[in-house]
N, C-alpha and C. Protein backbone atom coordinates (compact mmCIF):
# COMPACT_ATOMS: atom_id res chain seq x y z
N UNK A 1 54.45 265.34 5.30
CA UNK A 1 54.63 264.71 3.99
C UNK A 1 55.97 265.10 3.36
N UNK A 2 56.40 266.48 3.60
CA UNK A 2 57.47 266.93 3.03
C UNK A 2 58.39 265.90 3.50
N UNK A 3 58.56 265.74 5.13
CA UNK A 3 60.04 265.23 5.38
C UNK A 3 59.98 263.25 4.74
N UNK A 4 58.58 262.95 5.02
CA UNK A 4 58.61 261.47 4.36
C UNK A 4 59.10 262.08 2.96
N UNK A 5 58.68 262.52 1.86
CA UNK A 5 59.71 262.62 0.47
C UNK A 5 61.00 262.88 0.76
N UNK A 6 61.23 263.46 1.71
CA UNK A 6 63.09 263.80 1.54
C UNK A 6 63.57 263.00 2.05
N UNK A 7 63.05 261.49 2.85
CA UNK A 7 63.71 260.69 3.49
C UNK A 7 63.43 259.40 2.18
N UNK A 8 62.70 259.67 1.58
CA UNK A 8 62.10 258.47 -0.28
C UNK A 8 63.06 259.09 -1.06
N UNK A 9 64.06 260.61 -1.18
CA UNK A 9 64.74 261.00 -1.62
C UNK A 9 66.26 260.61 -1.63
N UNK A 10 66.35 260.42 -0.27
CA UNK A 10 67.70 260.07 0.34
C UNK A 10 67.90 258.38 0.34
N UNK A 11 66.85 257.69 0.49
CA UNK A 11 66.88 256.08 -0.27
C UNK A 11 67.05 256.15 -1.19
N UNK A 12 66.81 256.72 -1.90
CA UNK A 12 66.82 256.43 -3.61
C UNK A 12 68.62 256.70 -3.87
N UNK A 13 69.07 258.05 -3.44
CA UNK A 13 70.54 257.73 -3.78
C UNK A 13 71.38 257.15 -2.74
N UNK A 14 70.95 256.76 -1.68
CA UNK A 14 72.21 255.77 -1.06
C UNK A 14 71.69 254.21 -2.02
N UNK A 15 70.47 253.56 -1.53
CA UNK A 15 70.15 252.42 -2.45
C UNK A 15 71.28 252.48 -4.21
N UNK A 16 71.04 253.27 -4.74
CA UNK A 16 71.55 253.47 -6.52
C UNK A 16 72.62 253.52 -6.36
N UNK A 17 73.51 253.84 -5.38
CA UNK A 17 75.18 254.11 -5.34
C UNK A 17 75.54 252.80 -4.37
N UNK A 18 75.21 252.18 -3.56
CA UNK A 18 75.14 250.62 -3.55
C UNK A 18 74.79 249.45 -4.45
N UNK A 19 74.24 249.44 -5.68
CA UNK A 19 73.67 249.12 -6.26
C UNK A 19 74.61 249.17 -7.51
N UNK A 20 75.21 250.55 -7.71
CA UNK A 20 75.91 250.78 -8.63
C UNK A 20 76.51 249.83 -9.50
N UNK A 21 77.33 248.43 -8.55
CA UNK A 21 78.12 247.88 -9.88
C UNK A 21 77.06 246.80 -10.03
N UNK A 22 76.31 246.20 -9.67
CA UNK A 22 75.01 245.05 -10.40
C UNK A 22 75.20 245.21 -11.41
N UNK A 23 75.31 244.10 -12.26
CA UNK A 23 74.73 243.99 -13.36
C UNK A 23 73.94 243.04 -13.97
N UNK A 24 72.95 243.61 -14.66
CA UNK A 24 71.84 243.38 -15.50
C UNK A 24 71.75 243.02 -16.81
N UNK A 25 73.56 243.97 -17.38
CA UNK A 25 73.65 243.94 -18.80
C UNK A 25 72.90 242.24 -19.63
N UNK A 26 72.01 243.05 -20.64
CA UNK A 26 71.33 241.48 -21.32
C UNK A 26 70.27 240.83 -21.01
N UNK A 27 70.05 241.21 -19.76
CA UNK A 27 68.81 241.06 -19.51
C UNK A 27 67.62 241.69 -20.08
N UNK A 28 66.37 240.94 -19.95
CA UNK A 28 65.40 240.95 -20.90
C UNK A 28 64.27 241.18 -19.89
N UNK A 29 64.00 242.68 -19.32
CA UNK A 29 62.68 242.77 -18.33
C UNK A 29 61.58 243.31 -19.04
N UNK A 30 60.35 242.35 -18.50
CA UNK A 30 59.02 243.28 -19.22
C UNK A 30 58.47 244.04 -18.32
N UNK A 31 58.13 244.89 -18.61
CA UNK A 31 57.49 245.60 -17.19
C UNK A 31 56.19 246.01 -18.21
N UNK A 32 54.96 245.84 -17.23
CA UNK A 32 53.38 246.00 -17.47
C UNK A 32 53.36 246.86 -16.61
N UNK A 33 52.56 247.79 -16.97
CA UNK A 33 52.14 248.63 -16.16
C UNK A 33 50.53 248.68 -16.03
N UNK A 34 50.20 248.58 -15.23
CA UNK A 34 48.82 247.68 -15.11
C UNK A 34 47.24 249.09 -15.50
N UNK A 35 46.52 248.37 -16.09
CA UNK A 35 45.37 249.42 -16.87
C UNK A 35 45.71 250.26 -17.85
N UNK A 36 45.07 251.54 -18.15
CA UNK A 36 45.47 252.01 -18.89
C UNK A 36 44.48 252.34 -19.81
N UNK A 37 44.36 253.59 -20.55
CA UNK A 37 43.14 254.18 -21.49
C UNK A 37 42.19 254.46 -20.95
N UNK A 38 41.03 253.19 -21.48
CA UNK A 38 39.40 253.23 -20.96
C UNK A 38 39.63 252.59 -19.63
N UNK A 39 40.39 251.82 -19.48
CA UNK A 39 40.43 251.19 -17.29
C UNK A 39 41.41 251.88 -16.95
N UNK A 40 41.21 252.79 -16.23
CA UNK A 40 41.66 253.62 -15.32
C UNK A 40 42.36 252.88 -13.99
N UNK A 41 41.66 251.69 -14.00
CA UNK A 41 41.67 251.21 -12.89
C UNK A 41 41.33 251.87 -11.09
N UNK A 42 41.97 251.48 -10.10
CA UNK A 42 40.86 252.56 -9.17
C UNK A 42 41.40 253.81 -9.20
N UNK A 43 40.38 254.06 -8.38
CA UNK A 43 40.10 255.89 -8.31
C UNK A 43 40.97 256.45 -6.78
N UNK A 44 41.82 256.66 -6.50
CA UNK A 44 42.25 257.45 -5.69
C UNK A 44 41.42 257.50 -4.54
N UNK A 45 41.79 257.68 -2.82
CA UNK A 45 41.04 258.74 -2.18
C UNK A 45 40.56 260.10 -2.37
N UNK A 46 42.21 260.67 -2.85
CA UNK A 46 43.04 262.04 -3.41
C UNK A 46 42.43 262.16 -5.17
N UNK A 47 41.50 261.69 -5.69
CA UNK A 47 41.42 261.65 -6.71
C UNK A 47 42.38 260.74 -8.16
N UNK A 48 43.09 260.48 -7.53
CA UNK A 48 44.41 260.00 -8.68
C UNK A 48 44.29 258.39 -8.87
N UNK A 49 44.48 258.88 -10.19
CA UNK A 49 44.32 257.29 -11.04
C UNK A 49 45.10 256.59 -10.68
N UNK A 50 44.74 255.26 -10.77
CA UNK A 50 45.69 253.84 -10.66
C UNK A 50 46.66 253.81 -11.78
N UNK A 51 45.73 254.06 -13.18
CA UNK A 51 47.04 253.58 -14.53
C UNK A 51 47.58 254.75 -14.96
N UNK A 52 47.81 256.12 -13.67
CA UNK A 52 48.57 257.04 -14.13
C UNK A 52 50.23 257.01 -13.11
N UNK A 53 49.89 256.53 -12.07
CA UNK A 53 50.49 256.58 -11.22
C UNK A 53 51.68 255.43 -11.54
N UNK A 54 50.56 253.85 -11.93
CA UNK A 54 51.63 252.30 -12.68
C UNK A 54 52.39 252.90 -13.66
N UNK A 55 52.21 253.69 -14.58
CA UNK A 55 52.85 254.35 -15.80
C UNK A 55 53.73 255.26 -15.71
N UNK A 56 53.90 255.74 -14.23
CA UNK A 56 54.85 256.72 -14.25
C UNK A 56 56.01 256.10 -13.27
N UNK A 57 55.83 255.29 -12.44
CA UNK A 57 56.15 254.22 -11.76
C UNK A 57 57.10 253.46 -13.08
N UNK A 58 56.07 252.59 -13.78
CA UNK A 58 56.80 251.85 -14.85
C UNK A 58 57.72 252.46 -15.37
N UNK A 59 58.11 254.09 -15.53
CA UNK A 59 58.76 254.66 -16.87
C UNK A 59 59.69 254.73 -15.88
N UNK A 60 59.92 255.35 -15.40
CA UNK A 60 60.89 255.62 -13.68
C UNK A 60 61.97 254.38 -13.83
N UNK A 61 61.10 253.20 -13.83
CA UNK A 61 61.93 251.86 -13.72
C UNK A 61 62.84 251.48 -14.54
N UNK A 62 61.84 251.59 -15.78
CA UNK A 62 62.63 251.25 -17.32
C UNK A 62 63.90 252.15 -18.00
N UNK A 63 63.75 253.61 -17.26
CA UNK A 63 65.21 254.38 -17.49
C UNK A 63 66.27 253.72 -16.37
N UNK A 64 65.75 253.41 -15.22
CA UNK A 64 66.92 252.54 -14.23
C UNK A 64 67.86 251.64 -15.02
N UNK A 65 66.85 250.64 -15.21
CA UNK A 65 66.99 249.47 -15.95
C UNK A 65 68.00 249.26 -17.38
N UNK A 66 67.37 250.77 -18.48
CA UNK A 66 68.31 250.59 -18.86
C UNK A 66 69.44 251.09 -19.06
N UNK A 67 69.58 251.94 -18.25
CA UNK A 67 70.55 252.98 -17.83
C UNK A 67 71.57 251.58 -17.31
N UNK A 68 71.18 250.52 -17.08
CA UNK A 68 72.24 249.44 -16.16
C UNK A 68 72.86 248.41 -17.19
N UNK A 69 71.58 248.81 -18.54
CA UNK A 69 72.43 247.71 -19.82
C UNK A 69 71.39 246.71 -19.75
N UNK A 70 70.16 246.63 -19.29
CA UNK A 70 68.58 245.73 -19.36
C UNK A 70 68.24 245.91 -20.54
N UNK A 71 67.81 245.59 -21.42
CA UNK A 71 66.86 245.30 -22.40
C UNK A 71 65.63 245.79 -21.95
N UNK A 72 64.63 246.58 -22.17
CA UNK A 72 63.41 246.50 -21.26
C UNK A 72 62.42 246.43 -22.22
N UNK A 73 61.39 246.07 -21.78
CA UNK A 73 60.27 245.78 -22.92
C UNK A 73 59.06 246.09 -22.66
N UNK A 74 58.04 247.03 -23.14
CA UNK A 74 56.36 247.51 -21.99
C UNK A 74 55.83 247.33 -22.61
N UNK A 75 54.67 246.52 -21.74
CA UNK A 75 53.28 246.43 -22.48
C UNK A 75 52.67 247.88 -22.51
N UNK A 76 52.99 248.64 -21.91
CA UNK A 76 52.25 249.74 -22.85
C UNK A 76 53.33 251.05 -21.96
N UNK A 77 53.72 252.08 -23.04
CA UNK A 77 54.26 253.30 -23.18
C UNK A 77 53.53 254.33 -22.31
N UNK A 78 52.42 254.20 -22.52
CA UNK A 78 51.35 255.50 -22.82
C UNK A 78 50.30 255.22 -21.98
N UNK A 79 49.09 256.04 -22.38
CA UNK A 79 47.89 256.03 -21.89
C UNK A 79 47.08 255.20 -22.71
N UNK A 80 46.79 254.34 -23.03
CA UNK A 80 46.07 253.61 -23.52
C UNK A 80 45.61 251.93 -23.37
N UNK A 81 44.93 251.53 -23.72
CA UNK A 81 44.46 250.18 -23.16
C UNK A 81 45.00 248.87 -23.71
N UNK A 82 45.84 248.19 -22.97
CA UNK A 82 46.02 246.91 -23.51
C UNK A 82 45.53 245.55 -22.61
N UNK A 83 44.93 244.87 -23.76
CA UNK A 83 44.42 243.59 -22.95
C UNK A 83 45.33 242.74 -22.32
N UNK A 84 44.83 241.71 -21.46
CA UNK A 84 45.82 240.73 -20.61
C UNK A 84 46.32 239.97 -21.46
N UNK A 85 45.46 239.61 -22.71
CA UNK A 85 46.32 238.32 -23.50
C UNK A 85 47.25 239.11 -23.78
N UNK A 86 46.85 240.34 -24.40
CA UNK A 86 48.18 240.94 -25.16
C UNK A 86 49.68 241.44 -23.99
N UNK A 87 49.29 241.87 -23.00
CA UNK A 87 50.82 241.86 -22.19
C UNK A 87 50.85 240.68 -22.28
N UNK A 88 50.54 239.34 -21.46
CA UNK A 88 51.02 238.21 -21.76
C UNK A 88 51.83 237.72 -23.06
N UNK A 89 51.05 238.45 -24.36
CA UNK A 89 51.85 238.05 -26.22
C UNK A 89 53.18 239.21 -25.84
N UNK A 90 52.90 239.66 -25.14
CA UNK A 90 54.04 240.78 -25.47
C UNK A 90 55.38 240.25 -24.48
N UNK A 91 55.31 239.68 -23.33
CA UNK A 91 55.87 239.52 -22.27
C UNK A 91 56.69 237.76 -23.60
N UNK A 92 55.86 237.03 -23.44
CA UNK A 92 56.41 236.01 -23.86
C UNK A 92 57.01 236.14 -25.16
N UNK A 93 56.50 236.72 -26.04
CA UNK A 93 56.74 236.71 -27.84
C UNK A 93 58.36 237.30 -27.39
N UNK A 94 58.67 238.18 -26.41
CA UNK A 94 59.98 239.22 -26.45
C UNK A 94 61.03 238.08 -26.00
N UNK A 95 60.19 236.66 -25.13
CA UNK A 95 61.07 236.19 -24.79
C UNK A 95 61.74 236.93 -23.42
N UNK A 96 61.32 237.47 -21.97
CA UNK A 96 61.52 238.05 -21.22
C UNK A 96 62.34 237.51 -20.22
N UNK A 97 63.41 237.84 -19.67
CA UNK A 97 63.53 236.82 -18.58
C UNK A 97 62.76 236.95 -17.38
N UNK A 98 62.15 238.44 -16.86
CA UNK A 98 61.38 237.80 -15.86
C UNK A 98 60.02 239.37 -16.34
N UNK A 99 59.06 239.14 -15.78
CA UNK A 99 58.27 240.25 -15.99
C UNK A 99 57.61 240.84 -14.78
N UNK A 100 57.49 242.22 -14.35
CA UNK A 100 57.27 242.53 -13.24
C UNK A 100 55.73 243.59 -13.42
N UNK A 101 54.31 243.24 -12.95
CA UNK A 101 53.62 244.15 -13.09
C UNK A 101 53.16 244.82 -11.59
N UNK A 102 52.83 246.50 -12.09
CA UNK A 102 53.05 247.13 -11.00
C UNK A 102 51.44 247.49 -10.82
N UNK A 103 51.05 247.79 -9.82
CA UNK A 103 49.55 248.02 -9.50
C UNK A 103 49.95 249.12 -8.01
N UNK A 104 48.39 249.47 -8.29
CA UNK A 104 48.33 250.10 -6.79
C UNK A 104 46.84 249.30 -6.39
N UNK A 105 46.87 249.38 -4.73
CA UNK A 105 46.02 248.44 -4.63
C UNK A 105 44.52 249.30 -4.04
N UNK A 106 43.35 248.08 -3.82
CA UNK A 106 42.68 249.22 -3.45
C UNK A 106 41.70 248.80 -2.38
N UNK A 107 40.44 249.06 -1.85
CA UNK A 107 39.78 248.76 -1.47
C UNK A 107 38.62 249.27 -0.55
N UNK A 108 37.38 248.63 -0.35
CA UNK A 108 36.38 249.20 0.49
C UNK A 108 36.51 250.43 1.38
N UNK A 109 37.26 250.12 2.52
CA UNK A 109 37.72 250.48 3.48
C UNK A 109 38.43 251.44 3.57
N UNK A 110 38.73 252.39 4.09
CA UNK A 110 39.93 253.79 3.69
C UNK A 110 40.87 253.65 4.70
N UNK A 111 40.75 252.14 5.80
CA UNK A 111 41.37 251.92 6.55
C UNK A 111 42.64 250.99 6.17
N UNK A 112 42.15 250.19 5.22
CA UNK A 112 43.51 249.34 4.46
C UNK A 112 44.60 250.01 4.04
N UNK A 113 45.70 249.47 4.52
CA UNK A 113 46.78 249.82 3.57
C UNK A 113 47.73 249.05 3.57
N UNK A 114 48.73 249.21 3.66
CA UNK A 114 50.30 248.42 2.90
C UNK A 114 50.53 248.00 1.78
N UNK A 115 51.73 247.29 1.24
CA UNK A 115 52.74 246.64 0.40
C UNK A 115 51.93 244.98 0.32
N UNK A 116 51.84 244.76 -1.07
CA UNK A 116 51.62 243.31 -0.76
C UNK A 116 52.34 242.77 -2.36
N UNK A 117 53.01 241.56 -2.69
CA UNK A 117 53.19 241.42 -3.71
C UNK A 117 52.95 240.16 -3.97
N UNK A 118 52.48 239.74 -5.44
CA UNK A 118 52.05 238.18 -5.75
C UNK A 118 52.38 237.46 -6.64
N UNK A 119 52.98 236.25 -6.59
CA UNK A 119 53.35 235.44 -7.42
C UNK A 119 52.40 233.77 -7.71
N UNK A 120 52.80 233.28 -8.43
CA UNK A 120 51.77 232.47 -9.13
C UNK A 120 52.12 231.21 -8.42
N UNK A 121 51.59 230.50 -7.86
CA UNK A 121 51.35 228.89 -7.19
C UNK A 121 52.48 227.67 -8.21
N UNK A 122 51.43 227.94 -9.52
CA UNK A 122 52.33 226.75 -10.22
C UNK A 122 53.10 227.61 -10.99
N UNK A 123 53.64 228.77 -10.93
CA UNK A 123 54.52 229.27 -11.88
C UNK A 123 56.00 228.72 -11.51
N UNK A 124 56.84 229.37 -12.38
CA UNK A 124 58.53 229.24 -12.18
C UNK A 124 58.71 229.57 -10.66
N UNK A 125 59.95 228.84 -10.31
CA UNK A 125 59.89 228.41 -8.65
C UNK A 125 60.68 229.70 -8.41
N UNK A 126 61.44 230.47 -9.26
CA UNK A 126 62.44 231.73 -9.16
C UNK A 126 60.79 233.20 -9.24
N UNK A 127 59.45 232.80 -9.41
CA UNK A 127 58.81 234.14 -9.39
C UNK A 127 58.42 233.86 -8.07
N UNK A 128 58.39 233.26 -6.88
CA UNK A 128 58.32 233.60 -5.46
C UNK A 128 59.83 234.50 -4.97
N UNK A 129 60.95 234.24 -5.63
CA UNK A 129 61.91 234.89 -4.68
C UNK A 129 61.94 236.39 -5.24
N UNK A 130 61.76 236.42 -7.07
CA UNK A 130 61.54 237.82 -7.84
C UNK A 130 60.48 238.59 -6.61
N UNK A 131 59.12 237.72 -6.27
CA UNK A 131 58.61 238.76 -5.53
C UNK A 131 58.67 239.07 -4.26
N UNK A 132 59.34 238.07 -3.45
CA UNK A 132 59.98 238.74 -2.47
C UNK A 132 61.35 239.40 -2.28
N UNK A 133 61.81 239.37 -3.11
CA UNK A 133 62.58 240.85 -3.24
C UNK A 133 62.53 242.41 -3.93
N UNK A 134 61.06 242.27 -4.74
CA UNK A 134 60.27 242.92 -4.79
C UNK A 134 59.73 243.78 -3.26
N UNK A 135 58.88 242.51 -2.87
CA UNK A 135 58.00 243.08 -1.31
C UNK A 135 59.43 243.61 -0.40
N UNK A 136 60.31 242.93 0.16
CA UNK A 136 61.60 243.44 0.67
C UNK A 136 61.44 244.90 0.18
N UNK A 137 62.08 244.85 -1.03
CA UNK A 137 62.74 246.15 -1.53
C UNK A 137 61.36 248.07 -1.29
N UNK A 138 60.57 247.55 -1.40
CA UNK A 138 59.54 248.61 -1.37
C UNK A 138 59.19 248.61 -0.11
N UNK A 139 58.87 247.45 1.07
CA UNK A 139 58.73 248.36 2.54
C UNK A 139 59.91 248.74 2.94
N UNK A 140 60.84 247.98 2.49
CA UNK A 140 62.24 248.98 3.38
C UNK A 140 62.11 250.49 2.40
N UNK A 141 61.56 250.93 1.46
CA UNK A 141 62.14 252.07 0.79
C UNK A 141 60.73 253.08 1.45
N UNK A 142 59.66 252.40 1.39
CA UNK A 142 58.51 253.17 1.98
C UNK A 142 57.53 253.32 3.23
N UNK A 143 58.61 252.49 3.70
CA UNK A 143 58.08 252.26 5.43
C UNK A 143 56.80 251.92 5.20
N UNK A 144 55.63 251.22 4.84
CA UNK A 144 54.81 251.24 4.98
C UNK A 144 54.04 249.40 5.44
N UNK A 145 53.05 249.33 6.30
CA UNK A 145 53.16 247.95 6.35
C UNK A 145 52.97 246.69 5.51
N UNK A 146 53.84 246.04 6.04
CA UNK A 146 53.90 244.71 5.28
C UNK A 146 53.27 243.84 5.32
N UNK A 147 52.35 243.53 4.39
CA UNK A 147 51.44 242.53 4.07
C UNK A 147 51.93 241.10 3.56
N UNK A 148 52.84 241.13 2.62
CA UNK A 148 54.15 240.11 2.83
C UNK A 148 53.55 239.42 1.41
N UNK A 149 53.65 238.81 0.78
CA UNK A 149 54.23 237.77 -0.28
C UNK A 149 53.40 237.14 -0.44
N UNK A 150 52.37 237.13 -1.73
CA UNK A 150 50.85 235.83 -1.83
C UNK A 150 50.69 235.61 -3.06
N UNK A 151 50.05 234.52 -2.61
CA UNK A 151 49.99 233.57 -4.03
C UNK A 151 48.75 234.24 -5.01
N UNK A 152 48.79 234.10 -6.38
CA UNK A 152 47.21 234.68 -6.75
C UNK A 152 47.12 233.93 -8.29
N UNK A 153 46.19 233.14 -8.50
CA UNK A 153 45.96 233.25 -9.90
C UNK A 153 45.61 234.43 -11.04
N UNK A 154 46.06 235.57 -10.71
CA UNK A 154 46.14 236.58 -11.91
C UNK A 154 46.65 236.06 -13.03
N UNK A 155 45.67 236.66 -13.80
CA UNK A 155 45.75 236.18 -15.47
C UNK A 155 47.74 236.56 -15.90
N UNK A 156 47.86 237.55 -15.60
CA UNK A 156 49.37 237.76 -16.11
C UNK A 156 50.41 237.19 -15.55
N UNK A 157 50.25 236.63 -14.50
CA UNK A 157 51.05 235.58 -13.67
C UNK A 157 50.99 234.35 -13.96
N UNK A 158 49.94 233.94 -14.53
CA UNK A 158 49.46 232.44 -15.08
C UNK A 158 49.94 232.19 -16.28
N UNK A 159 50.03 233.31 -17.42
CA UNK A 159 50.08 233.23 -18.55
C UNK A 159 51.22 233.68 -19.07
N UNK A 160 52.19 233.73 -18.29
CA UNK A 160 53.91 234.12 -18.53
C UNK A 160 54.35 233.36 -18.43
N UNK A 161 55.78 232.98 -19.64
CA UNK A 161 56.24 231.95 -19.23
C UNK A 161 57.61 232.17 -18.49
N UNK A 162 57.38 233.18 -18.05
CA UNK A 162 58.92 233.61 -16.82
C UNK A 162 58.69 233.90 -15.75
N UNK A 163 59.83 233.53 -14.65
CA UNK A 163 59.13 234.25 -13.42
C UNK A 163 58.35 235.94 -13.05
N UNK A 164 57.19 235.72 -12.66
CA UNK A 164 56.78 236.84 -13.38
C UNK A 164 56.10 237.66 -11.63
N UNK A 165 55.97 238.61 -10.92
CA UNK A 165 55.64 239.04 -10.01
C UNK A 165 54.56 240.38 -10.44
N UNK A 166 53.80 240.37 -9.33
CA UNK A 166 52.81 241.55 -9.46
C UNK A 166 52.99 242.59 -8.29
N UNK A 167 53.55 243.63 -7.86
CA UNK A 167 53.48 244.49 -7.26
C UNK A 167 52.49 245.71 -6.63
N UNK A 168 51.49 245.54 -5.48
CA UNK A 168 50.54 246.39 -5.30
C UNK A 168 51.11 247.35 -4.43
N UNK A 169 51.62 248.72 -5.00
CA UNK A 169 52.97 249.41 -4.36
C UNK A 169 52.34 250.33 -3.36
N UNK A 170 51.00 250.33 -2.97
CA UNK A 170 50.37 250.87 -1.99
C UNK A 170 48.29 250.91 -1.76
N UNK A 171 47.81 251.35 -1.40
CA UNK A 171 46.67 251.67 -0.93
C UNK A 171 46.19 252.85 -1.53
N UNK A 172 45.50 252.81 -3.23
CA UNK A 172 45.07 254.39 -3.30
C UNK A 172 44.07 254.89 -2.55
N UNK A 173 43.35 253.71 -2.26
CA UNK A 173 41.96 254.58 -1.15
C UNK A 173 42.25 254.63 -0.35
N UNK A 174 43.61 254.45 0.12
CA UNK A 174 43.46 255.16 1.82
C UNK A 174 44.47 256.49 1.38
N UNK A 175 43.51 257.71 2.56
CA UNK A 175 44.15 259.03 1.85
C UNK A 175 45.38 259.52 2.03
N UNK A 176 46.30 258.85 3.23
CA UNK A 176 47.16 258.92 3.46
C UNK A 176 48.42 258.32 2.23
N UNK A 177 48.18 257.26 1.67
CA UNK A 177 48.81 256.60 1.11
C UNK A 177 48.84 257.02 -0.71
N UNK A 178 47.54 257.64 -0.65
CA UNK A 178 47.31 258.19 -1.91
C UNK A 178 47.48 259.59 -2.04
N UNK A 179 47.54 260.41 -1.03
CA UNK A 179 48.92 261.74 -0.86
C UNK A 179 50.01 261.19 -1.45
N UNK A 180 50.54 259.93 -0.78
CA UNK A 180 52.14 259.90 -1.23
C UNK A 180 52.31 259.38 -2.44
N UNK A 181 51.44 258.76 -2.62
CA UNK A 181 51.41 258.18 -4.38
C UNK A 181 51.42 259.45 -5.30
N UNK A 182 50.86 260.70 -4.73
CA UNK A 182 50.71 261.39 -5.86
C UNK A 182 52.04 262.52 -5.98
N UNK A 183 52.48 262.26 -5.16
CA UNK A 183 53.91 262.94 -5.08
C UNK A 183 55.25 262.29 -5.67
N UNK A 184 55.61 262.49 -6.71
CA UNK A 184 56.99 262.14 -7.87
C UNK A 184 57.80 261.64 -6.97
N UNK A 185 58.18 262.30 -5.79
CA UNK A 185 59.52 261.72 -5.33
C UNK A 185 59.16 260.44 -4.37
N UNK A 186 57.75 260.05 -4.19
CA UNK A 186 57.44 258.99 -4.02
C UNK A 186 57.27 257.50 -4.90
N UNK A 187 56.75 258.07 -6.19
CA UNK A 187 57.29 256.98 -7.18
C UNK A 187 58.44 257.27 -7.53
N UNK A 188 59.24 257.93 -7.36
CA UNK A 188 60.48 257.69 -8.20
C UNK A 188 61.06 256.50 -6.79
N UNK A 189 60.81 256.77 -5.32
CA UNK A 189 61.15 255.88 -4.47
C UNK A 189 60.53 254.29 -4.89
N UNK A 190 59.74 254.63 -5.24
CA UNK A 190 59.10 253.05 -5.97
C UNK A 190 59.73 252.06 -6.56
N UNK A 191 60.00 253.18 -7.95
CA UNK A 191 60.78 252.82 -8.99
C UNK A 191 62.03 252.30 -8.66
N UNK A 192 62.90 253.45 -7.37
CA UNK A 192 64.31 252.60 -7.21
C UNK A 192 64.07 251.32 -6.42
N UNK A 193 63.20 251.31 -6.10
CA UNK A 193 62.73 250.31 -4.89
C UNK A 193 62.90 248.57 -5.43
N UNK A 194 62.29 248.72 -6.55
CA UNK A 194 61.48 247.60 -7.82
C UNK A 194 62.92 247.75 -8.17
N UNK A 195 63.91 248.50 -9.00
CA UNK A 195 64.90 248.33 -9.54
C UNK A 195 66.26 247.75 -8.93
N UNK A 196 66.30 248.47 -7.54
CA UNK A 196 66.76 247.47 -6.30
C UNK A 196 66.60 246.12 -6.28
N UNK A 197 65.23 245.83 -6.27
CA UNK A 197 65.17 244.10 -6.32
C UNK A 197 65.14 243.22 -7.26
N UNK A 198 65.48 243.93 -8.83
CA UNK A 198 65.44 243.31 -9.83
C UNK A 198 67.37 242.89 -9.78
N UNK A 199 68.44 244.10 -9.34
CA UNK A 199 69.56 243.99 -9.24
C UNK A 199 69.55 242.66 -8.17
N UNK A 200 69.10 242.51 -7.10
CA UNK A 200 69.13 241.71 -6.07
C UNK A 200 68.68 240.24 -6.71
N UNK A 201 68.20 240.14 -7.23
CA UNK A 201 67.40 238.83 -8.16
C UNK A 201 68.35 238.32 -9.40
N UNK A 202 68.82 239.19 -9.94
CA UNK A 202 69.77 239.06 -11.10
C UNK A 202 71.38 238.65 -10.14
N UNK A 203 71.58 239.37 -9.11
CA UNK A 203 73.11 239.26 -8.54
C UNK A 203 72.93 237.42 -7.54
């Protein structure tokens, strides 16, 4: 586990010093960070929450972002619960240009895992390429397999009026995957990961 973080370490600053002259300046990103408060959302193999992990993930992003001259805008700061209409009031009322929500994914099985990211059928024709440079940007940063690019009627994808992508940045029930989730220098690999493909989307 050690040497996978020091190799999520060493992406993060070659990626950011390639990356360096992008610009973003003016741009208007919302970033949701998905659950939060009373929904926890899932439960870890490793024990670790879903809306602790999106939230630290999300914050990671939003110093990238505006460290580059982004505008950034969150449906939620903190630990606490906000409904879907309300990221949706929050995402649109700001006027966003694109909105990116981050999840971890989960399931039955402790055998599932990978990267999968989803964009909306009838949404803006620019939130399929937001999320595949999304999905791009996070298996190249986390080696992990690629599940690749799907369509989903999620409420926050439906109800944005920007290209808007959902990010499931790994597998908490599988225990392998939820080790690395719970290790910082793995979301911070996240974070440059997502911030990578927001530069790539904007350039």
């Amino acid at each position: 586990m050690k040497k996978i973080v020091a190799l999520l370490a060493l992406f993060v600053a070659i990626s950011f010093l390639g990356n360096a002259t992008a610009n973003v300046s003016g741009m208007i990103v919302c970033i949701d960070a998905g659950h939060g408060g009373s929904d926890s959302g899932a439960v870890g193999a490793c024990g670790l929450l879903e809306k602790d992990v999106n939230l630290d993930v999300a914050m990671r992003l939003k110093n990238r972002l505006e460290r580059s001259g982004a505008r950034v805008v969150m449906t939620r700061d903190g630990d606490y619960y906000v409904s879907l209409e309300e990221r949706c009031a929050i995402a649109n009322n700001a006027g966003a240009d694109i909105f990116i929500s981050i999840h971890c994914n989960s399931y039955s099985s402790p055998d599932a895992n990978g990267i999968e990211t989803y964009w909306y059928t009838y949404g803006s024709s620019n939130s399929e390429i937001l999320a595949s440079e999304i999905q791009y940007s996070l298996v190249s940063a986390l080696g992990l397999r690629d599940r690749g690019v799907k369509q989903s009627g999620f409420y926050v994808l439906k109800n944005t009026a920007m290209p808007a992508a959902l990010a499931e940045l790994a597998f908490i029930s599988n225990p392998n995957e939820c080790d690395m989730l719970s290790d910082p220098g793995a979301r911070d690999a996240c974070a440059e990961a997502i911030f990578r493909a927001v530069l790539n989307y904007a350039g």
